[in-house]
N, C-alpha and C. Protein backbone atom coordinates (compact mmCIF):
# COMPACT_ATOMS: atom_id res chain seq x y z
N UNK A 1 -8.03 -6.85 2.87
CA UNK A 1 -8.46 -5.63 3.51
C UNK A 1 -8.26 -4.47 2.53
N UNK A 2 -9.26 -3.86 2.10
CA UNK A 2 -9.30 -2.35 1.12
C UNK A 2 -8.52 -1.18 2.39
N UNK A 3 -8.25 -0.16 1.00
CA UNK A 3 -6.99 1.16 1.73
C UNK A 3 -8.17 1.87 2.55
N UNK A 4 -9.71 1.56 2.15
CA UNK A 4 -10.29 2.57 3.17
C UNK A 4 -10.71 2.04 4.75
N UNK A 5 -10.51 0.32 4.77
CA UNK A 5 -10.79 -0.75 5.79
C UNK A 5 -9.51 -0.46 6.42
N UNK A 6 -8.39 -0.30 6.15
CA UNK A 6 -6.90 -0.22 6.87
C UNK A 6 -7.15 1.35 7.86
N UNK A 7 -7.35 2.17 6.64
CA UNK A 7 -7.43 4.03 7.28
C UNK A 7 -8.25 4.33 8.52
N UNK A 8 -9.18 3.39 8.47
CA UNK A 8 -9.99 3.50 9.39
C UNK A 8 -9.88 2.60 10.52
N UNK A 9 -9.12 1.51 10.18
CA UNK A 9 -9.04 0.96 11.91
C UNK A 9 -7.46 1.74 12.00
N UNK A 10 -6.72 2.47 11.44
CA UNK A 10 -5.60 3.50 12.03
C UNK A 10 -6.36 4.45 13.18
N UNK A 11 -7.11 5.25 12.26
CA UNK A 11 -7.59 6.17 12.63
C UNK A 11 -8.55 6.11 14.21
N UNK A 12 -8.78 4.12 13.85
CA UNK A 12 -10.00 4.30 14.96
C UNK A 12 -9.33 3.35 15.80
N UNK A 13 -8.03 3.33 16.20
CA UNK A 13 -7.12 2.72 16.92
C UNK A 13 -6.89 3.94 17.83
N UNK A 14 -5.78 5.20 16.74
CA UNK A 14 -5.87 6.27 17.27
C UNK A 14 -6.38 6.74 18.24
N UNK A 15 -7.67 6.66 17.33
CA UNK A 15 -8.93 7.79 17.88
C UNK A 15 -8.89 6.59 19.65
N UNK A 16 -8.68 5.83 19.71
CA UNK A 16 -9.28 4.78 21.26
C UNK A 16 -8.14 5.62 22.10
N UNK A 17 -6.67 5.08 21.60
CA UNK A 17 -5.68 5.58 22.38
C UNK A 17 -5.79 6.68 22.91
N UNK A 18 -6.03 7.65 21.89
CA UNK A 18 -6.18 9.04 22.26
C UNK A 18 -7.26 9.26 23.43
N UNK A 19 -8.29 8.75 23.49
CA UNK A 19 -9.66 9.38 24.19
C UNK A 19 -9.13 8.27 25.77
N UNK A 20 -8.12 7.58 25.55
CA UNK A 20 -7.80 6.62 27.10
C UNK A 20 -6.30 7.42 27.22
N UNK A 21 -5.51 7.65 26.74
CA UNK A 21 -5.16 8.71 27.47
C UNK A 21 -4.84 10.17 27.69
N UNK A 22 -5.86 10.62 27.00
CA UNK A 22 -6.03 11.46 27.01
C UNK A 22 -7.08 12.14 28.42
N UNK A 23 -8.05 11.26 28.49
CA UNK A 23 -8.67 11.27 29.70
C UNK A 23 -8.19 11.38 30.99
N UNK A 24 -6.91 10.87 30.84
CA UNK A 24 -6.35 10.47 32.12
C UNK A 24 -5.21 11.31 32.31
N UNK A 25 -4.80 11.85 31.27
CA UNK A 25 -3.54 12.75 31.43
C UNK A 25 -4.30 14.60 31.49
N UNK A 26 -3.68 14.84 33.06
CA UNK A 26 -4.44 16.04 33.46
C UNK A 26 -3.88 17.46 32.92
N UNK A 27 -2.71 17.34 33.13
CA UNK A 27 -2.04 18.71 33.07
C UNK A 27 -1.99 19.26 31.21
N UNK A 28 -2.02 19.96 30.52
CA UNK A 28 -1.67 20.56 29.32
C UNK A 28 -0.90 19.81 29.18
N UNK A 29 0.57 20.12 29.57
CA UNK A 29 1.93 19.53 28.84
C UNK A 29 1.75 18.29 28.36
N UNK A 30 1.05 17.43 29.80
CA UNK A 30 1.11 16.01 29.53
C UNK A 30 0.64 15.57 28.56
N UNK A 31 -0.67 16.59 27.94
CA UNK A 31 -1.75 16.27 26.76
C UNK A 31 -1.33 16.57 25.86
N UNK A 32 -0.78 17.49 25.37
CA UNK A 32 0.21 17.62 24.35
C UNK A 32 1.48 16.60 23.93
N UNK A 33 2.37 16.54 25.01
CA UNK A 33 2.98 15.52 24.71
C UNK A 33 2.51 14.03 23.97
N UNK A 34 1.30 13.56 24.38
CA UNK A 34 0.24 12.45 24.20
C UNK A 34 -0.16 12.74 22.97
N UNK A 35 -1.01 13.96 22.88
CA UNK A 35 -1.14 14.40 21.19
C UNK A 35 0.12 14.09 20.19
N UNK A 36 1.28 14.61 20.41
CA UNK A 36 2.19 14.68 19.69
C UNK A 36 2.48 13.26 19.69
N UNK A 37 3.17 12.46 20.60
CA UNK A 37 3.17 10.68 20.55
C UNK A 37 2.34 10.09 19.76
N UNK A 38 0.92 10.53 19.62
CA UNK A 38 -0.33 9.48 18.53
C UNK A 38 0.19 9.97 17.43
N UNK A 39 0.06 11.46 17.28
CA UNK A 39 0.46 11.57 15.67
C UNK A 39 1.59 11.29 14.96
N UNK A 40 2.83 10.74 15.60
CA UNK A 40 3.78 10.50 15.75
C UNK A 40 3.31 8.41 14.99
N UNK A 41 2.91 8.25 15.81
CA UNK A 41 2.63 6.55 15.86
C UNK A 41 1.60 6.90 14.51
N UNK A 42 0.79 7.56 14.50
CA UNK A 42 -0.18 7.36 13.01
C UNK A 42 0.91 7.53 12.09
N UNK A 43 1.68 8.40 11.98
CA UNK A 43 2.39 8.68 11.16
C UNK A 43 3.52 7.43 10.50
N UNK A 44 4.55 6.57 11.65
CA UNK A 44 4.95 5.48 11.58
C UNK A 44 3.66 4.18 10.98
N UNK A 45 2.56 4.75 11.07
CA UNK A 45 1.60 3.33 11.00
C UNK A 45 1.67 3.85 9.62
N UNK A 46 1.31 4.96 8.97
CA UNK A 46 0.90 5.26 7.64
C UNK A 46 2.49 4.53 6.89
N UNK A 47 3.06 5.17 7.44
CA UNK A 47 4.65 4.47 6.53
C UNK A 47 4.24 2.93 6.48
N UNK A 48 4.38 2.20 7.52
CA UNK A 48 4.65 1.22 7.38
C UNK A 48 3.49 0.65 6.41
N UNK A 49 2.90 0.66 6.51
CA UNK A 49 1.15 0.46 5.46
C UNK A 49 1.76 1.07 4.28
N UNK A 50 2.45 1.85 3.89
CA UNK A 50 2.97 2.35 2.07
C UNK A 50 4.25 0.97 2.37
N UNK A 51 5.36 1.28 2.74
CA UNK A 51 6.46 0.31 2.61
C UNK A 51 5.54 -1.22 1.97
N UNK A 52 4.74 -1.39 3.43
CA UNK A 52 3.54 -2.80 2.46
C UNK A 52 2.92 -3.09 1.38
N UNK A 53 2.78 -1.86 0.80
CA UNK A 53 1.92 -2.10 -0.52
C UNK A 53 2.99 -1.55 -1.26
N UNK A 54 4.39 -1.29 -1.41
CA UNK A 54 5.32 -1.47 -2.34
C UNK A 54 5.90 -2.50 -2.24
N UNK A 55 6.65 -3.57 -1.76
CA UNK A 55 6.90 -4.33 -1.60
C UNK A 55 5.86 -5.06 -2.18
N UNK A 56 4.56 -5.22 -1.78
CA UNK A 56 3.79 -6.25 -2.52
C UNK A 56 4.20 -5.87 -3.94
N UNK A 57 3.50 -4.58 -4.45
CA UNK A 57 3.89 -4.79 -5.84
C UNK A 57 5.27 -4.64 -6.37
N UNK A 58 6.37 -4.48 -5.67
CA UNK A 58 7.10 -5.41 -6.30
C UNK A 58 7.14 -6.80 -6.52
N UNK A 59 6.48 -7.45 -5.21
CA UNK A 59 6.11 -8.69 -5.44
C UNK A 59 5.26 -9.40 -7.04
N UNK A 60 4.61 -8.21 -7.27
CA UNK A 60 3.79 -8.51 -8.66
C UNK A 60 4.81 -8.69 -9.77
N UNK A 61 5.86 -7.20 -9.59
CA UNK A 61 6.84 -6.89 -10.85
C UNK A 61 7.44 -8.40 -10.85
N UNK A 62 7.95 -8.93 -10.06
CA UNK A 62 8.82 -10.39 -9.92
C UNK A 62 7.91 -11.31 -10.54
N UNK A 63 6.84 -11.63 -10.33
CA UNK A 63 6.15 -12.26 -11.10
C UNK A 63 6.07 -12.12 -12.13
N UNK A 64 5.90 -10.95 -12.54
CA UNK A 64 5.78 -10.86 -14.09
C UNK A 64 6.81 -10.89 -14.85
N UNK A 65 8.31 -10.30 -14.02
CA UNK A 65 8.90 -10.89 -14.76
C UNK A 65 9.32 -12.67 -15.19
N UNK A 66 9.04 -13.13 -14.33
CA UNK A 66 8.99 -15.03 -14.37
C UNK A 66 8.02 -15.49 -15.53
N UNK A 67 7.17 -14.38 -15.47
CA UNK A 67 5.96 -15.15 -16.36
C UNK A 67 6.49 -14.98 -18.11
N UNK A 68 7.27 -13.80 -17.79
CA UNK A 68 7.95 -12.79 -18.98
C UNK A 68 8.70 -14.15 -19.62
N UNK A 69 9.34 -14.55 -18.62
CA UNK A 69 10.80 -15.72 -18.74
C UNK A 69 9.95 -16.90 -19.27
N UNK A 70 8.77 -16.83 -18.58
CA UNK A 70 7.90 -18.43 -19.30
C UNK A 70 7.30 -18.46 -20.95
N UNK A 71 7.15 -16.92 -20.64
CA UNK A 71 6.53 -17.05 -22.19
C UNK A 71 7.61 -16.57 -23.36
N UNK A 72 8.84 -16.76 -22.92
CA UNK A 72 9.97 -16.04 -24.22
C UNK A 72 10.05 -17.47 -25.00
N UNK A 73 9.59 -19.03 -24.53
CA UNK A 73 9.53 -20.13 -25.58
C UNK A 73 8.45 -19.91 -26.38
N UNK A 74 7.21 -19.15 -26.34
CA UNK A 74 6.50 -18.58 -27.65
C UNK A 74 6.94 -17.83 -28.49
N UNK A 75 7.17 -18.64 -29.69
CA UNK A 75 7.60 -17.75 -30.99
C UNK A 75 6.62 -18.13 -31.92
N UNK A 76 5.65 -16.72 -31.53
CA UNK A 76 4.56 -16.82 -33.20
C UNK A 76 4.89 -16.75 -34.29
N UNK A 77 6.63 -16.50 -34.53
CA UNK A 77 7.28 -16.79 -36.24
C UNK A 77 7.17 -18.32 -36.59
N UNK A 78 7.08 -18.85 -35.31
CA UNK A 78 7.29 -20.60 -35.63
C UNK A 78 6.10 -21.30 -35.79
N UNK A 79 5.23 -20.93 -36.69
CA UNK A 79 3.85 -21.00 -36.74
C UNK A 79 3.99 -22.70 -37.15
N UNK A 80 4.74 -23.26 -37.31
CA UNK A 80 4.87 -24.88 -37.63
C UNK A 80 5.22 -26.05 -36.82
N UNK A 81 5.67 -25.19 -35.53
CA UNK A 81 6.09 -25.51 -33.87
C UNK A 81 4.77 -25.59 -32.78
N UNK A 82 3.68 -24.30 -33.41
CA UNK A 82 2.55 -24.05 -32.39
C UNK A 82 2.00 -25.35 -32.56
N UNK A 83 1.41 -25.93 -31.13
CA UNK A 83 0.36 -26.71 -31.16
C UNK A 83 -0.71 -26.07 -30.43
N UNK A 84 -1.63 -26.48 -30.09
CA UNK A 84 -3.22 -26.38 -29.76
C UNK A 84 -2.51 -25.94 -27.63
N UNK A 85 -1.73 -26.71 -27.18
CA UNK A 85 -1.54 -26.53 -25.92
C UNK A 85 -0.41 -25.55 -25.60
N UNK A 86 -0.19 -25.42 -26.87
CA UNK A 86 1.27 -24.46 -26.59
C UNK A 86 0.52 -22.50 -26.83
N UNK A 87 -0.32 -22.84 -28.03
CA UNK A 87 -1.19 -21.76 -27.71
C UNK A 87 -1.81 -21.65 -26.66
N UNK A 88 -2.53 -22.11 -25.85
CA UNK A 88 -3.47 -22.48 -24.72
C UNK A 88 -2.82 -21.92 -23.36
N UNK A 89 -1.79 -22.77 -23.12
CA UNK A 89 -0.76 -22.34 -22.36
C UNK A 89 0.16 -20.78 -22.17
N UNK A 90 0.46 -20.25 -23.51
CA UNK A 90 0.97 -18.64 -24.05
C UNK A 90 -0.81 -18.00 -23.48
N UNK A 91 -1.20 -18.07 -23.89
CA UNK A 91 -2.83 -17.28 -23.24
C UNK A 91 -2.78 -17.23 -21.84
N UNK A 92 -2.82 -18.51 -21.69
CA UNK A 92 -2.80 -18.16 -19.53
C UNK A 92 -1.77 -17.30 -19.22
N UNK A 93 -0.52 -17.64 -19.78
CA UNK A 93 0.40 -16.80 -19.15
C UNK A 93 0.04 -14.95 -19.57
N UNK A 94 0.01 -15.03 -20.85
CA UNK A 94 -0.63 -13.99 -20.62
C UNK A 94 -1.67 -13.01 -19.73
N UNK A 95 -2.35 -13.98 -19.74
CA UNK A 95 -3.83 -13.69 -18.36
C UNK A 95 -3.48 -13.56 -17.17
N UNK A 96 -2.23 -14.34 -16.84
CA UNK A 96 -1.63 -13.99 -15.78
C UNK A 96 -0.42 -12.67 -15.73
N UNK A 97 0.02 -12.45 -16.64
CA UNK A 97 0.81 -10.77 -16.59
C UNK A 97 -0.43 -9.83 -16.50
N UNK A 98 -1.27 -9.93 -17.17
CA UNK A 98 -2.46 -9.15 -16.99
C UNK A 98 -2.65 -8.65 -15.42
N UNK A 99 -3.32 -10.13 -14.85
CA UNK A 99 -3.59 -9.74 -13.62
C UNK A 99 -2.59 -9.02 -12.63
N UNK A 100 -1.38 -9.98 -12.63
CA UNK A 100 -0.55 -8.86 -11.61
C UNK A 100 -0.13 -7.26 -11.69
N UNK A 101 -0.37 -7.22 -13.47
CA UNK A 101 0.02 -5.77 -13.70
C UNK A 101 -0.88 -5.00 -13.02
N UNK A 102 -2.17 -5.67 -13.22
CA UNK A 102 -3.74 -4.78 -12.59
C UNK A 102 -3.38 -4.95 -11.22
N UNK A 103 -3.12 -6.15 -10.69
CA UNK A 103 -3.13 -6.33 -8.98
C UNK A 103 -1.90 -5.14 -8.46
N UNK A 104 -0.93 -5.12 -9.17
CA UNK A 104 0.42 -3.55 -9.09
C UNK A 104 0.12 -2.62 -9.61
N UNK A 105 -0.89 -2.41 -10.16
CA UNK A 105 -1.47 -1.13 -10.55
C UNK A 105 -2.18 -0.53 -9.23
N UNK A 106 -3.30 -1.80 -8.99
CA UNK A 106 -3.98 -1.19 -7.70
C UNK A 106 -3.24 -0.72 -6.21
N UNK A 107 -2.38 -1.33 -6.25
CA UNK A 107 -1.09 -1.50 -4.89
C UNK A 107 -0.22 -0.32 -4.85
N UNK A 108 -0.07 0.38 -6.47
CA UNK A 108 0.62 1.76 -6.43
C UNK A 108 -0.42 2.53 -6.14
N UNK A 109 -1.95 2.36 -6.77
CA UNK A 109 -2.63 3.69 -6.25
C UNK A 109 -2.61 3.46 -4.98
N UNK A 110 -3.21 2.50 -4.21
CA UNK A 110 -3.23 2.60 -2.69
C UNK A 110 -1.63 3.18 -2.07
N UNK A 111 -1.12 2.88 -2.41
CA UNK A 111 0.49 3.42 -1.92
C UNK A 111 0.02 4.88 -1.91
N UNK A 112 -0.08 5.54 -3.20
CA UNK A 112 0.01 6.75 -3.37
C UNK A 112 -1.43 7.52 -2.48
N UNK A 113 -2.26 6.84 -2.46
CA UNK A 113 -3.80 7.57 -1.46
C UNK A 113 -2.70 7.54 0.05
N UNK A 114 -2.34 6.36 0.45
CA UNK A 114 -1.52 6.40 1.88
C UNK A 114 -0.69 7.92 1.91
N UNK A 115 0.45 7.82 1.11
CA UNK A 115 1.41 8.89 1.14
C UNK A 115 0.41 9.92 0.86
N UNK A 116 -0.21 10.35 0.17
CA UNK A 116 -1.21 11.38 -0.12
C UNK A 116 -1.62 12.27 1.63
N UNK A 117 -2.31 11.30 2.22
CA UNK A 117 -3.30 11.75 3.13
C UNK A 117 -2.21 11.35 4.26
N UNK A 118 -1.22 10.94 4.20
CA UNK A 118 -0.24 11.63 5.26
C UNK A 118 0.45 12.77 5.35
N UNK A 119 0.66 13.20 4.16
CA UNK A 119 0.93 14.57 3.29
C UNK A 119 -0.26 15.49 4.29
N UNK A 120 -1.19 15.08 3.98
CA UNK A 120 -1.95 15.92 3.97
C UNK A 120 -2.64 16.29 5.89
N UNK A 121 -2.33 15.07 6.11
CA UNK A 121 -2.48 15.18 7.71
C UNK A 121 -1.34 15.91 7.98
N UNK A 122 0.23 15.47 8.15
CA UNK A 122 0.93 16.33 8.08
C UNK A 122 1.20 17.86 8.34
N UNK A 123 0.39 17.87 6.90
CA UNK A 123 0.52 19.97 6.70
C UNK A 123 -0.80 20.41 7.88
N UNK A 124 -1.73 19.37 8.29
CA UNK A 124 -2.40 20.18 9.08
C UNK A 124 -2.17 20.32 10.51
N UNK A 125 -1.61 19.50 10.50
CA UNK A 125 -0.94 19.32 12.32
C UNK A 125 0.27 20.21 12.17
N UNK A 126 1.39 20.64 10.86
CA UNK A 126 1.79 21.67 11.09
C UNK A 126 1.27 22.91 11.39
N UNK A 127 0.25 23.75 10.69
CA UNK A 127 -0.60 24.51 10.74
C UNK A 127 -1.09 24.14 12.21
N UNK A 128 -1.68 23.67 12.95
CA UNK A 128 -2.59 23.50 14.33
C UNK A 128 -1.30 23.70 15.31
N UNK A 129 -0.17 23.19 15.11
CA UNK A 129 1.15 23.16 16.01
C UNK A 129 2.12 23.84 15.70
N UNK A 130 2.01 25.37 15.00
CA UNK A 130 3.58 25.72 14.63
C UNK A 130 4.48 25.90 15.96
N UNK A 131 4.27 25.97 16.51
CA UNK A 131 5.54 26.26 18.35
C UNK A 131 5.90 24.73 17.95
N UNK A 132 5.54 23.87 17.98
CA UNK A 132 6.29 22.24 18.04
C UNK A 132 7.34 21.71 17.60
């Protein structure tokens, strides 16, 4: 699932809750209160969705470091040790630090778009609610 496939079934979870009870809750207070509860729960949903995509890429860092640990028996000084599979083998692993670095690369930007645009929801529901 991409960070803009997640934002949007938040948002359009939200957006259901809100319009069911919101409909149904008559008085001001009650609607407010209800307002304040969703943004409250988006807000817990946005956390928990960053906590997830750090943890994954730490999940990457751990890998790489293992892969780190697999490839410290390559020593290109021992050019009389290399064989044909031992090179072969040092390449994949390589190919594989590659990828997770890219796969934890992508996992911090999405982290950081999450925290971003909660930031940014945030400051506007302060602004729309200063009495709150």
């Amino acid at each position: 699932m991409t960070l803009a496939q997640t934002k949007e079934e938040i948002s359009g979870a939200i957006g259901r809750m809100h319009g069911a009870l919101l409909s149904s809750a008559i008085d001001c207070e009650c609607r407010d209160r209800v307002g304040k509860a969703l943004r409250d729960l988006e807000r817990l949903e946005r956390e928990r969705i960053e906590r997830n995509l750090l943890a994954a890429a730490g999940g990457q860092r751990q890998r790489i470091e293992a892969l780190l640990e697999l490839l410290g028996d390559f020593d290109p000084n021992e050019t009389d040790a290399i064989d044909d599979g031992t090179l072969a083998e040092a390449g994949l692993l390589f190919a594989d630090i590659a990828a997770a670095a890219e796969l934890g690369s992508h996992l911090l930007r999405q982290s950081r778009q999450v925290r971003h645009s909660s930031e940014v929801m945030q400051e506007a529901t302060d602004r729309a609610a200063p009495g709150e």
